[in-house]
Protein backbone atom coordinates (compact mmCIF):
# COMPACT_ATOMS: atom_id res chain seq x y z
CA UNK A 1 -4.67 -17.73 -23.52
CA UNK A 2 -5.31 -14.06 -23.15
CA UNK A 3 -2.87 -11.28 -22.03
CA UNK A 4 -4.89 -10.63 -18.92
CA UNK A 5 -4.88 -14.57 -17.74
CA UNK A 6 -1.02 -14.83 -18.73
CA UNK A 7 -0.28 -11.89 -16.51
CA UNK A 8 -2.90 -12.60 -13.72
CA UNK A 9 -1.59 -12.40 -9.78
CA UNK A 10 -4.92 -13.92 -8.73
CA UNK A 11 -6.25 -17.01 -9.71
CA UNK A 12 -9.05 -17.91 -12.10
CA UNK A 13 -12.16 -18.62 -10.40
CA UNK A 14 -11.21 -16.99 -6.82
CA UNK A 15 -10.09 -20.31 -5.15
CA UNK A 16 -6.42 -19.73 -3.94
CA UNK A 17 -3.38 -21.88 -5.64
CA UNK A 18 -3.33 -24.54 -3.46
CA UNK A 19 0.38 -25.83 -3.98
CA UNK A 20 3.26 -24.50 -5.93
CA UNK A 21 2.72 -27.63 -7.89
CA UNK A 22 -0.80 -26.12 -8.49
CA UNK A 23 0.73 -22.69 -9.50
CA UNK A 24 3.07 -23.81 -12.03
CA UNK A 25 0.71 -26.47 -13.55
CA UNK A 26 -1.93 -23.29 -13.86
CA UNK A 27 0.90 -20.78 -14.61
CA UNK A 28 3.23 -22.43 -16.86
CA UNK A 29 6.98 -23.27 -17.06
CA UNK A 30 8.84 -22.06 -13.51
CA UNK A 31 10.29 -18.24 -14.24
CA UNK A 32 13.13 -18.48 -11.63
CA UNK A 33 14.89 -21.45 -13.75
CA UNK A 34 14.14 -19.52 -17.04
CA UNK A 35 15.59 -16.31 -15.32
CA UNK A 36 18.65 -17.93 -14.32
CA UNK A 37 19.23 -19.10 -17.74
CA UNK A 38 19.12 -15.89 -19.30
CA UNK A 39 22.18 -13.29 -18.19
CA UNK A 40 21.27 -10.59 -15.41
CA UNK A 41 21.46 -7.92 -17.89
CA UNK A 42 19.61 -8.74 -20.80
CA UNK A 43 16.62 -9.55 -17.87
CA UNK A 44 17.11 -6.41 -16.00
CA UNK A 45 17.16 -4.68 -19.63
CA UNK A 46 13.13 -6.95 -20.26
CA UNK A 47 11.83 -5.61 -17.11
CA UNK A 48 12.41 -1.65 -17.94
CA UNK A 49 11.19 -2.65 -21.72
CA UNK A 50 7.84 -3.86 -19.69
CA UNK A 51 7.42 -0.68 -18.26
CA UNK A 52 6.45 -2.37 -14.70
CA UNK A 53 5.57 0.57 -12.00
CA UNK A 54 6.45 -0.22 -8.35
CA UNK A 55 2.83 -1.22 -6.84
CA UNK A 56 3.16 0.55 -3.25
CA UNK A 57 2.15 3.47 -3.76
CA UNK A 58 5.16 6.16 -5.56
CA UNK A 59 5.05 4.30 -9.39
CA UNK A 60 8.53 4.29 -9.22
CA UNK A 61 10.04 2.19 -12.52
CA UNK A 62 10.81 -0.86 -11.25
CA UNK A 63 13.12 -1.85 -13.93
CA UNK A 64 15.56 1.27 -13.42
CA UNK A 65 15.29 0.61 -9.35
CA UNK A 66 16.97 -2.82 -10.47
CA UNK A 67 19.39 -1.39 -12.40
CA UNK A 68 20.79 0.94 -10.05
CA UNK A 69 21.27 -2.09 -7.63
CA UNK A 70 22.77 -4.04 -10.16
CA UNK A 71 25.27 -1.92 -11.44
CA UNK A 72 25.58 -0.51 -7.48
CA UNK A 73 29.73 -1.43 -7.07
CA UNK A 74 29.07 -3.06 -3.19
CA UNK A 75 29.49 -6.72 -3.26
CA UNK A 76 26.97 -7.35 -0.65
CA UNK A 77 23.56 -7.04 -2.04
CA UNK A 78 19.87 -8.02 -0.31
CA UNK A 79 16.20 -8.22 -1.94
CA UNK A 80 13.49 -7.24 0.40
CA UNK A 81 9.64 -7.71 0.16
CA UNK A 82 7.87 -4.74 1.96
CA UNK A 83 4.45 -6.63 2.93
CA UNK A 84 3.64 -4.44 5.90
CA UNK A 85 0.55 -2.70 4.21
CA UNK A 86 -0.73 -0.58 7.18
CA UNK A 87 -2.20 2.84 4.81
CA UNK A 88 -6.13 2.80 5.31
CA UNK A 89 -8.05 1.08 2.42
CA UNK A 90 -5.86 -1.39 1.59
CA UNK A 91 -6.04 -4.91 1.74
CA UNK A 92 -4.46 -6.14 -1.88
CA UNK A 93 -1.04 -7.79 -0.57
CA UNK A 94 -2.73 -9.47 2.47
CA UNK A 95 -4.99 -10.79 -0.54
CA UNK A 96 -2.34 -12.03 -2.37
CA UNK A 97 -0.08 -13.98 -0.09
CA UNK A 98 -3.26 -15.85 0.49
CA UNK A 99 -4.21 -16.71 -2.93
CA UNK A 100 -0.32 -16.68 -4.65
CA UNK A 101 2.54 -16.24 -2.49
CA UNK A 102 4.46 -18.23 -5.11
CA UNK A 103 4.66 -15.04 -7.71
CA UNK A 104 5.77 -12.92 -4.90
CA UNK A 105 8.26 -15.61 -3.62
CA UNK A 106 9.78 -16.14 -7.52
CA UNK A 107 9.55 -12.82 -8.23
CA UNK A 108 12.26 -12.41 -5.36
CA UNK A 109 14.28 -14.97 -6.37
CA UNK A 110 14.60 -13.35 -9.81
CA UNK A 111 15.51 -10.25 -8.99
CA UNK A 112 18.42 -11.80 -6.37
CA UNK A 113 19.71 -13.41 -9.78
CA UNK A 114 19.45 -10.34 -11.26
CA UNK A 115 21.32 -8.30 -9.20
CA UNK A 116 23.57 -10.79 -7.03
CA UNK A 117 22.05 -10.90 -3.97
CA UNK A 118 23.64 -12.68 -0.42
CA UNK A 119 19.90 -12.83 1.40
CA UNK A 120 16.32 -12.02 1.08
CA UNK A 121 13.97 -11.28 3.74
CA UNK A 122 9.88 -10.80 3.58
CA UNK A 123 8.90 -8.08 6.23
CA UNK A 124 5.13 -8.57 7.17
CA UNK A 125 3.19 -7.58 10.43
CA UNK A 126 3.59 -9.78 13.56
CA UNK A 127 -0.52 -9.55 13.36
CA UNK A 128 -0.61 -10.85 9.87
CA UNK A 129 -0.72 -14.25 11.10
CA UNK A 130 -2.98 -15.82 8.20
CA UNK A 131 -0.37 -14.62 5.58
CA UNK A 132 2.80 -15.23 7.26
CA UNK A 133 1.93 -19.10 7.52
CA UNK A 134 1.22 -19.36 4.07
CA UNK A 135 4.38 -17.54 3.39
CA UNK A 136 6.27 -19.78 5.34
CA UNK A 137 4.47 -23.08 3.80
CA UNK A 138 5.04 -21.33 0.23
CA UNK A 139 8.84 -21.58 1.52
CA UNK A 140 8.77 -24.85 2.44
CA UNK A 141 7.49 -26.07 -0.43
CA UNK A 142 9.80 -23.89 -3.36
CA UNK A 143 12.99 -25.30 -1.34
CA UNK A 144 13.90 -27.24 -4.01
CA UNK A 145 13.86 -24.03 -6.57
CA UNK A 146 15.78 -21.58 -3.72
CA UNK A 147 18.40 -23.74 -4.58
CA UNK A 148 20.79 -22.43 -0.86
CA UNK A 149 19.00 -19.28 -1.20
CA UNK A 150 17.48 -17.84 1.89
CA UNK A 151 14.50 -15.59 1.91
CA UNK A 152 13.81 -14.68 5.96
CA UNK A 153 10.01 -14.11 7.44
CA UNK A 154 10.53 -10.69 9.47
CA UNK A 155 7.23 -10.55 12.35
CA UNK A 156 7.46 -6.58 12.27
CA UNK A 157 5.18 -3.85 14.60
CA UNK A 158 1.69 -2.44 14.44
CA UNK A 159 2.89 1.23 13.35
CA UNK A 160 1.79 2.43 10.05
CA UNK A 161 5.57 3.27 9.46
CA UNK A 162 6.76 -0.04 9.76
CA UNK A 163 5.78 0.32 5.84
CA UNK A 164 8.06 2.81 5.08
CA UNK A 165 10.97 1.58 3.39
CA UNK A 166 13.73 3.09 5.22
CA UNK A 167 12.27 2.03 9.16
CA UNK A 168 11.27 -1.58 7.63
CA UNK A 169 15.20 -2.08 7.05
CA UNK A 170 15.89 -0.81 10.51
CA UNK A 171 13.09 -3.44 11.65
CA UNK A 172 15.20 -5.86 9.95
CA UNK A 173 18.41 -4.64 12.15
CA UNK A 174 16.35 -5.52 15.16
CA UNK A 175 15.69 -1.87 15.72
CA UNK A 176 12.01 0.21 15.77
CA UNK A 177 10.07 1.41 13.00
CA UNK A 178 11.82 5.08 12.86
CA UNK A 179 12.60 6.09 8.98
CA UNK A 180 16.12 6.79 8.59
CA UNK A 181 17.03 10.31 6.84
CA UNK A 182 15.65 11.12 3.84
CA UNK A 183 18.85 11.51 1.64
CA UNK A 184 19.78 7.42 2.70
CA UNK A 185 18.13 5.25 0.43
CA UNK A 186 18.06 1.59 0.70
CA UNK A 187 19.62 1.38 -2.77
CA UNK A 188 23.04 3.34 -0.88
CA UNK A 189 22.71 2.58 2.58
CA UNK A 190 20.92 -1.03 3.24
CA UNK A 191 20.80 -3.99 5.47
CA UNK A 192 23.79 -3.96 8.42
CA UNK A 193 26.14 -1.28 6.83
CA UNK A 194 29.39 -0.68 7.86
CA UNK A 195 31.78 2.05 6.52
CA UNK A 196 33.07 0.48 4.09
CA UNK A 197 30.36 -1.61 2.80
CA UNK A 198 27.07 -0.03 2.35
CA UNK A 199 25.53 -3.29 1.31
CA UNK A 200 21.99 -2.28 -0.54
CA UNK A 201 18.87 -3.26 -0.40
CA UNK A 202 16.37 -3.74 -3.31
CA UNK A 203 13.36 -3.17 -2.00
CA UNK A 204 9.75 -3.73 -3.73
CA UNK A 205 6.38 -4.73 -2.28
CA UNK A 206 4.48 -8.21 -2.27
CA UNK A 207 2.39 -6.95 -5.68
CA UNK A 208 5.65 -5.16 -7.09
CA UNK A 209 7.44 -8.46 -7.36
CA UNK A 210 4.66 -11.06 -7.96
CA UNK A 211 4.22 -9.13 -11.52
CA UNK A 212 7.49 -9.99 -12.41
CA UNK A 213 7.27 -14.31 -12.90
CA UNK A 214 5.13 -13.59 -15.96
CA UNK A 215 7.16 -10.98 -17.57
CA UNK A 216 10.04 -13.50 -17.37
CA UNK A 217 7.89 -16.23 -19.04
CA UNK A 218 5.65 -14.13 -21.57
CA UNK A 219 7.96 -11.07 -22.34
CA UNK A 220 7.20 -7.50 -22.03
CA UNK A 221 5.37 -6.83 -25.02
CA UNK A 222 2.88 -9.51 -23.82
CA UNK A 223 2.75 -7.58 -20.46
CA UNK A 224 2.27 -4.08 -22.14
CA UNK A 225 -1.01 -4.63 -24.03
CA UNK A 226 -2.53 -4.33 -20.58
CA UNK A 227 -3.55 -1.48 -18.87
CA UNK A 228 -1.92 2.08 -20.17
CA UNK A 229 1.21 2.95 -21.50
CA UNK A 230 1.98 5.13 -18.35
CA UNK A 231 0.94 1.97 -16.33
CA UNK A 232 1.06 -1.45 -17.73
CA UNK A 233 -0.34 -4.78 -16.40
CA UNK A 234 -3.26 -5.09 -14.03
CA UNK A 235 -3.25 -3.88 -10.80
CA UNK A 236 -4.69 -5.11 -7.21
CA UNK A 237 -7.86 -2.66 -6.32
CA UNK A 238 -9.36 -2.96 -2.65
CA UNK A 239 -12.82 -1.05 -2.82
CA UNK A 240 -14.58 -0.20 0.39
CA UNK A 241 -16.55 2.00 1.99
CA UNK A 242 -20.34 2.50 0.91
CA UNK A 243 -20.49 0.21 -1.38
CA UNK A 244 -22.42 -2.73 -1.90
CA UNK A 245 -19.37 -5.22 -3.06
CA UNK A 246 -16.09 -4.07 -0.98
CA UNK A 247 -13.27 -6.43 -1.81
CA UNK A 248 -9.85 -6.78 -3.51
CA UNK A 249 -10.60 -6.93 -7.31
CA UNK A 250 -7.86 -7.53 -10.16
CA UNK A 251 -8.72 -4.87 -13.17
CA UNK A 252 -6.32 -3.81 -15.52
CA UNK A 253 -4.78 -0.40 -15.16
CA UNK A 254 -6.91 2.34 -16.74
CA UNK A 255 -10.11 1.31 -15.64
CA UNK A 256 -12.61 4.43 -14.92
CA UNK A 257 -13.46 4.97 -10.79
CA UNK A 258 -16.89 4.67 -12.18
CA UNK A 259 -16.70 1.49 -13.62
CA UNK A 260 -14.73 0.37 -10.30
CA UNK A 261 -17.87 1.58 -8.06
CA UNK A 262 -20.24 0.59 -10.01
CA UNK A 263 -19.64 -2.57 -11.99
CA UNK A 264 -17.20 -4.01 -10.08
CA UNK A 265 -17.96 -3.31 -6.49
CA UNK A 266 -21.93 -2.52 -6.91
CA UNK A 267 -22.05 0.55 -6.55
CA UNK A 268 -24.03 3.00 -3.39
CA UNK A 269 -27.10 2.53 -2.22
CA UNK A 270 -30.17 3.64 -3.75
CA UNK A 271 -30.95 7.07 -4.18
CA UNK A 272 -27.54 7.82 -2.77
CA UNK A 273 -24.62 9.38 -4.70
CA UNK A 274 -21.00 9.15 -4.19
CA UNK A 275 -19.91 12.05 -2.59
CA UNK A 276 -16.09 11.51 -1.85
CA UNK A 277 -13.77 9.15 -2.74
CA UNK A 278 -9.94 8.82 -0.78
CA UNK A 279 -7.32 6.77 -2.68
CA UNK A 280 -6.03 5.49 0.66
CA UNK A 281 -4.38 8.51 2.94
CA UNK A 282 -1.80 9.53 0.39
CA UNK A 283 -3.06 11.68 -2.01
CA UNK A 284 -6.02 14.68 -2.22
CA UNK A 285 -9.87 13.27 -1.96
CA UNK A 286 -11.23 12.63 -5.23
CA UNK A 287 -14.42 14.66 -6.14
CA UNK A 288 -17.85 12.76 -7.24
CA UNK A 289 -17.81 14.31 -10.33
CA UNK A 290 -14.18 12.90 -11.21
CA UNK A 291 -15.18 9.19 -11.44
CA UNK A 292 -14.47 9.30 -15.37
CA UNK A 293 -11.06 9.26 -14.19
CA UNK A 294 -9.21 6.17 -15.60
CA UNK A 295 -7.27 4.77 -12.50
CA UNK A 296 -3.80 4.39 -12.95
CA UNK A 297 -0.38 6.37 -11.84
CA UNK A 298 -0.44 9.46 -14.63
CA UNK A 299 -4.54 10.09 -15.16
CA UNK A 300 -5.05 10.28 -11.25
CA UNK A 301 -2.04 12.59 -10.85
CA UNK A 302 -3.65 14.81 -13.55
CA UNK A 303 -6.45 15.56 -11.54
CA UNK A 304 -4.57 16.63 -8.36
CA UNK A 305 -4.74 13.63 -7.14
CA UNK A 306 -3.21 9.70 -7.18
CA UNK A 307 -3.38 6.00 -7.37
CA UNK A 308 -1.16 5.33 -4.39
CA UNK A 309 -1.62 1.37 -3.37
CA UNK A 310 -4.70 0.93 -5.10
CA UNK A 311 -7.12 1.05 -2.39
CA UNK A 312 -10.41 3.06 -2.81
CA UNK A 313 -12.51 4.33 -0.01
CA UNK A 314 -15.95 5.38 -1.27
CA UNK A 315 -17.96 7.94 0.98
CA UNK A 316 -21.67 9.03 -0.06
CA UNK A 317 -23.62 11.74 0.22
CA UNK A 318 -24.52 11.11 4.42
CA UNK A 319 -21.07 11.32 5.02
CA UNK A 320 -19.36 14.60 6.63
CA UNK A 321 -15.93 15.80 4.83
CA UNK A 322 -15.33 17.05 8.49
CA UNK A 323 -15.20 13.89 10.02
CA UNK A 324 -13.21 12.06 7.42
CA UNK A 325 -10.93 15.00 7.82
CA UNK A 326 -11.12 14.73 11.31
CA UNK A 327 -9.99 10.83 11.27
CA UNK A 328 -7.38 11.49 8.53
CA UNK A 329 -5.64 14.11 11.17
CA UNK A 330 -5.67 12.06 13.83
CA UNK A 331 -4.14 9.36 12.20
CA UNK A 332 -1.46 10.98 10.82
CA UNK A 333 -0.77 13.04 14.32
CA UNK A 334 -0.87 9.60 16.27
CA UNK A 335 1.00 7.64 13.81
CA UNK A 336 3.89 10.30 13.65
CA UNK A 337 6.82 8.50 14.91
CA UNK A 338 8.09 12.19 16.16
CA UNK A 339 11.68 12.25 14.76
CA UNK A 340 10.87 15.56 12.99
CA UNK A 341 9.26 18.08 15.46
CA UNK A 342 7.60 20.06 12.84
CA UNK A 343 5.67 16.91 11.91
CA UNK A 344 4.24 16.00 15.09
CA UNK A 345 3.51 19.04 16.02
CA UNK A 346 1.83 20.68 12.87
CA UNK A 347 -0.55 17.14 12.80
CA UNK A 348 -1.49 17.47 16.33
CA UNK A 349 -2.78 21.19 15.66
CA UNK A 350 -4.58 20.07 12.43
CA UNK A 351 -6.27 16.87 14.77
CA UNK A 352 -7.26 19.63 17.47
CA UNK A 353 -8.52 22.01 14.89
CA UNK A 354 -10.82 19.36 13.34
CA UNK A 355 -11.68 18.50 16.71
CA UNK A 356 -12.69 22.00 17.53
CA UNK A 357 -14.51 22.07 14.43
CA UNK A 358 -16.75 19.06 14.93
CA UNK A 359 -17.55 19.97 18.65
CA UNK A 360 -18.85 23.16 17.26
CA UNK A 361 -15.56 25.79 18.35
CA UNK A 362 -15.18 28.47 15.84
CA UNK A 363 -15.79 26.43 12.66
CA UNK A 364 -14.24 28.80 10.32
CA UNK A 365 -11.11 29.46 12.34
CA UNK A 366 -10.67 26.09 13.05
CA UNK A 367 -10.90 24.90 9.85
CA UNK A 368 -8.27 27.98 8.50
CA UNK A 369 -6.07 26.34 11.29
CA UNK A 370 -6.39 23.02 10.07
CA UNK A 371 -5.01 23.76 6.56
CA UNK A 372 -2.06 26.03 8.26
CA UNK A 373 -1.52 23.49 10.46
CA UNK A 374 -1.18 20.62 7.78
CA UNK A 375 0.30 22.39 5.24
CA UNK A 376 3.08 23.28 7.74
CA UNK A 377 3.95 19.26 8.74
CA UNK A 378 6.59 18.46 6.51
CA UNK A 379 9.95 20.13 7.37
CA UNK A 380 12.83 18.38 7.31
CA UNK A 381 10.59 15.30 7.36
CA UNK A 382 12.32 11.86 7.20
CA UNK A 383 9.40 10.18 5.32
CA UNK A 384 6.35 11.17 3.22
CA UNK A 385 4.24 10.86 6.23
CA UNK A 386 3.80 14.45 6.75
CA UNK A 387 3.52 15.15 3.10
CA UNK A 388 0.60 13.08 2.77
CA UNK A 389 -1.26 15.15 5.76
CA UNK A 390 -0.46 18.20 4.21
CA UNK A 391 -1.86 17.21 0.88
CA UNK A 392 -5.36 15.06 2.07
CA UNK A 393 -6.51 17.95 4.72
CA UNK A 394 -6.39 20.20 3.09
CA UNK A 395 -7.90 18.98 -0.33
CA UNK A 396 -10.81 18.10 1.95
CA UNK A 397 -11.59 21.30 3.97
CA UNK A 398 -11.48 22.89 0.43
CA UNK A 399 -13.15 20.63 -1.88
CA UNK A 400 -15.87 20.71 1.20
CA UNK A 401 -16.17 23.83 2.39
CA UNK A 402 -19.57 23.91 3.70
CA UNK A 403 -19.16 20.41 5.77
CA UNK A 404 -16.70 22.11 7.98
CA UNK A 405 -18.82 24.85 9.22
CA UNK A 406 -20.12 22.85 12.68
CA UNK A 407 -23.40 23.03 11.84
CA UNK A 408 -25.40 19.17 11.91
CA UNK A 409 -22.07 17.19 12.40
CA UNK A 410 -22.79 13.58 11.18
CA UNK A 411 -21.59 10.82 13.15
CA UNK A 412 -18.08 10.06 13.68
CA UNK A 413 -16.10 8.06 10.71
CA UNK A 414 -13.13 5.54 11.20
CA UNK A 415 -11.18 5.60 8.94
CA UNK A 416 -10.53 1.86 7.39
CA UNK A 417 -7.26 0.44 8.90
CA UNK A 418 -8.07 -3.47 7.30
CA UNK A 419 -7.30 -6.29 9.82
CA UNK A 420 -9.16 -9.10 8.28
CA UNK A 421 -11.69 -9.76 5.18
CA UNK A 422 -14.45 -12.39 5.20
CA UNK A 423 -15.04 -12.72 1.24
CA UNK A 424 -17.87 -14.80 1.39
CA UNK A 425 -19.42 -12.08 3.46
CA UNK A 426 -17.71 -9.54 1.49
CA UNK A 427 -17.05 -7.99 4.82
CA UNK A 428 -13.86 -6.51 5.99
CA UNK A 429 -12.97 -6.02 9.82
CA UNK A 430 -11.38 -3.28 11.03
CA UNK A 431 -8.87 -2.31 13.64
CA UNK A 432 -11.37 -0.45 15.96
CA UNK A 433 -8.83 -0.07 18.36
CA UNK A 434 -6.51 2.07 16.45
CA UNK A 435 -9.21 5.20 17.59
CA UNK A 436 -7.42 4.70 20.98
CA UNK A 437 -4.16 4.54 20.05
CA UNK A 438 -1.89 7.21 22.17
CA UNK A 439 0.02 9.82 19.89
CA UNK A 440 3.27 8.41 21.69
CA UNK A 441 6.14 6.95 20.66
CA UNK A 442 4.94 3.63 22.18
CA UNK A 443 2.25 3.09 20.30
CA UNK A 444 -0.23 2.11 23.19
CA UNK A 445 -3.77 2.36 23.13
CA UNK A 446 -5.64 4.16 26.27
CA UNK A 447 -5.86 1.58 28.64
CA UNK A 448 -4.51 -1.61 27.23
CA UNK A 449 -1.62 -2.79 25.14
CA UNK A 450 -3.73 -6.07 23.11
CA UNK A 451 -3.94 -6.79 19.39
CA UNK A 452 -6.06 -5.12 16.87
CA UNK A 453 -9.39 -5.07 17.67
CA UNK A 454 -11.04 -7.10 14.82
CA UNK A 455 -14.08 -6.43 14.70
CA UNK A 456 -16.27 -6.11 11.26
CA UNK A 457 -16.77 -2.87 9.63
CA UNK A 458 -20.18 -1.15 10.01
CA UNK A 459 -22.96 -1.17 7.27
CA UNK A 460 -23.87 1.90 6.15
CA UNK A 461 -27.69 2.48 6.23
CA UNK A 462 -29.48 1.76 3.09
């Protein structure tokens, strides 16, 4: 069998694993009872030799992250799976609960052998209803292999910051999605501290941990002649936009943009040209003439830019750098939980500059604004929230100068916060509501409190 089908999260031929029974037969041998047969150390020491990157977005080495919680002195130890995915663009851990919760599931039970844990809990959106069934059937049906183990299903909030690491443990506490300080990590301060036990948390996303079953049962030099030596493996990509294909493809790591767009997801219409391309809202726009770019953690970063979660959002040449920047801003400034003043305050300026700009109001000045305003956010910031905003706006207004200058403003853009995806349609639905959505600590749209608006995402004009 080849290296890519040893170390594959998705399934070969697209049809999810329809049992766990199905996933090992398909998969091999079951890695939690070969993990617990080999000593915590020697695996811990096979992970970092794999060269695994955390798949949520900062690359951090997910071998040395288990370390440092292994060797971490606090007898009280918990494994958490961050599946809250809220960043625009992304749709890959959604995708994978519903074709192979089992990797993610073993993968957690590995690494609580690995570093001792007491508990493990899954943190997903309440609105995630698809994959939180399947999670909970994949648990019923591994109880033999948990062996007393318990892994808990948290049902967390709407808020894009329910993702962040440090306000999904406070969800866990029962408490809202408001990122603790930056200088307490979840691998010193984790789930229900008390003085004198900081009990940590390791913390890794759905894709992060799925990746490790196969490592455990094919080794890490198996696992690292895919993809790049700054990025091994394959990695989850979710392509949308204006293309003719969007969905969540498997690639290995290194693959070109180009090849993305245009083999794999079809590329833009005809006669059209891709114009702009955002890797989620976490890192600068990526230029047209940049999709050479192999796409994994180091080549991305060399060009100013990033992988983050994987998720590409093509934009052609129709499309107005003004009012993407315009929906990045106001997604940031409404999505600010408002714990650091500077934040909140320096996004709402940049989302009333861009506003300015698009309704015509002193285009240049407005768009000078903008960039003072965004590059002003983070202060003191808790999470990377403001970061981000000071990075993406204003890497647009400059990459696109002439788009902000109020003259023929295209129509408005939305940016793509994923709620669903139809993949025989190869048609994702987006949260149309989240346009409303108050810049409040509540989180309430104008004029009613219901779910996400699911509706599917527009075609762009051929």
């Amino acid at each position: 069998m080849s290296p890519i089908r040893l170390h594959a999260l998705l399934p070969e031929g697209g049809a999810a694993y329809a049992s766990y029974r199905d996933y090992l037969a398909r998969t091999g041998e079951s890695a939690v009872e070969r993990a617990r047969a080999t000593p915590p150390e020697v695996l811990v020491e096979e992970l970092l030799s794999s060269g695994l990157r955390g798949r949520g977005g900062a690359g951090f080495s997910t071998g040395v992250k288990w370390r440092t919680l292994q060797d971490h002195p606090c007898p009280t130890k918990y494994i958490v799976c961050n599946a809250a995915e809220g960043e625009p663009g992304t749709f890959k851990d959604r995708y994978l609960l519903r074709k192979n919760p089992y990797a993610t599931l073993e993968g957690m039970l590995i690494a609580a052998h690995a570093i001792g844990a007491a508990k493990g809990y899954l943190a997903i959106r309440k609105s995630f209803e698809r994959e939180a069934q399947r999670v909970r059937e994949a648990l019923e049906e591994m109880m033999p292999v948990m062996d007393g183990f318990v892994i808990e299903l948290v049902l967390g909030p709407e808020d894009y910051l329910f993702g962040e690491e440090k306000a999904l443990l406070n969800v866990i506490e029962g408490e809202g999605p408001l990122p603790r300080e930056a200088d307490d990590p979840p691998y010193e301060h984790g789930l229900f501290a008390t003085p004198g036990s900081p009990n940590p948390a390791l913390e890794n996303n759905a894709e992060s941990y799925a990746h490790v079953p196969s490592i455990v049962r094919h080794g890490a030099a198996s696992f690292r002649e895919l993809g790049t030596s700054d990025t091994p493996g394959t990695l989850l990509f979710t392509i949308s936009g204006d293309v003719a294909k969007p969905g969540v493809y498997e690639r290995e790591a290194g693959i070109t943009l180009r090849e993305l767009i245009f083999d794999v997801a079809g590329g833009v219409g005809e006669g059209r040209t891709v114009k702009a391309v955002l890797p989620g809202v976490s890192a600068a726009v990526i230029g047209g003439e940049l999709l050479d770019t192999p796409a994994d953690f180091g080549h991305l970063a060399a060009i100013g830019s990033g992988l983050g979660s994987a998720g590409f959002v093509v934009y052609d040449d129709r499309r107005s750098a003004a009012r993407i920047a315009q929906a990045a801003a106001r997604f940031f400034y409404v999505e600010s939980c408002n714990q650091c003043s500077a934040c909140k305050s320096s996004l709402g300026l940049a989302s009333e500059a861009l506003d300015d700009i698009v309704e015509g109001k002193d285009p240049s000045s407005s768009a000078e604004r903008a960039i003072l305003a965004a590059r002003h956010a983070p202060q003191g910031n808790r999470c990377y929230l403001p970061v981000q905003g000071s990075v993406l706006i204003p890497s647009l207004v400059n990459r696109f100068r002439r788009d902000f200058d109020g003259a023929g403003m295209a129509d408005e853009i939305y940016l793509p916060k994923m709620v669903d995806f139809d993949e025989e349609r190869r048609t994702f639905f987006h949260d149309h509501e989240q346009r409303r959505k108050l810049p409040s600590p509540t989180g309430q749209t104008q004029g009613t409190t219901r779910a996400p608006d699911r509706r599917p995402a527009r075609a762009p004009p051929r």
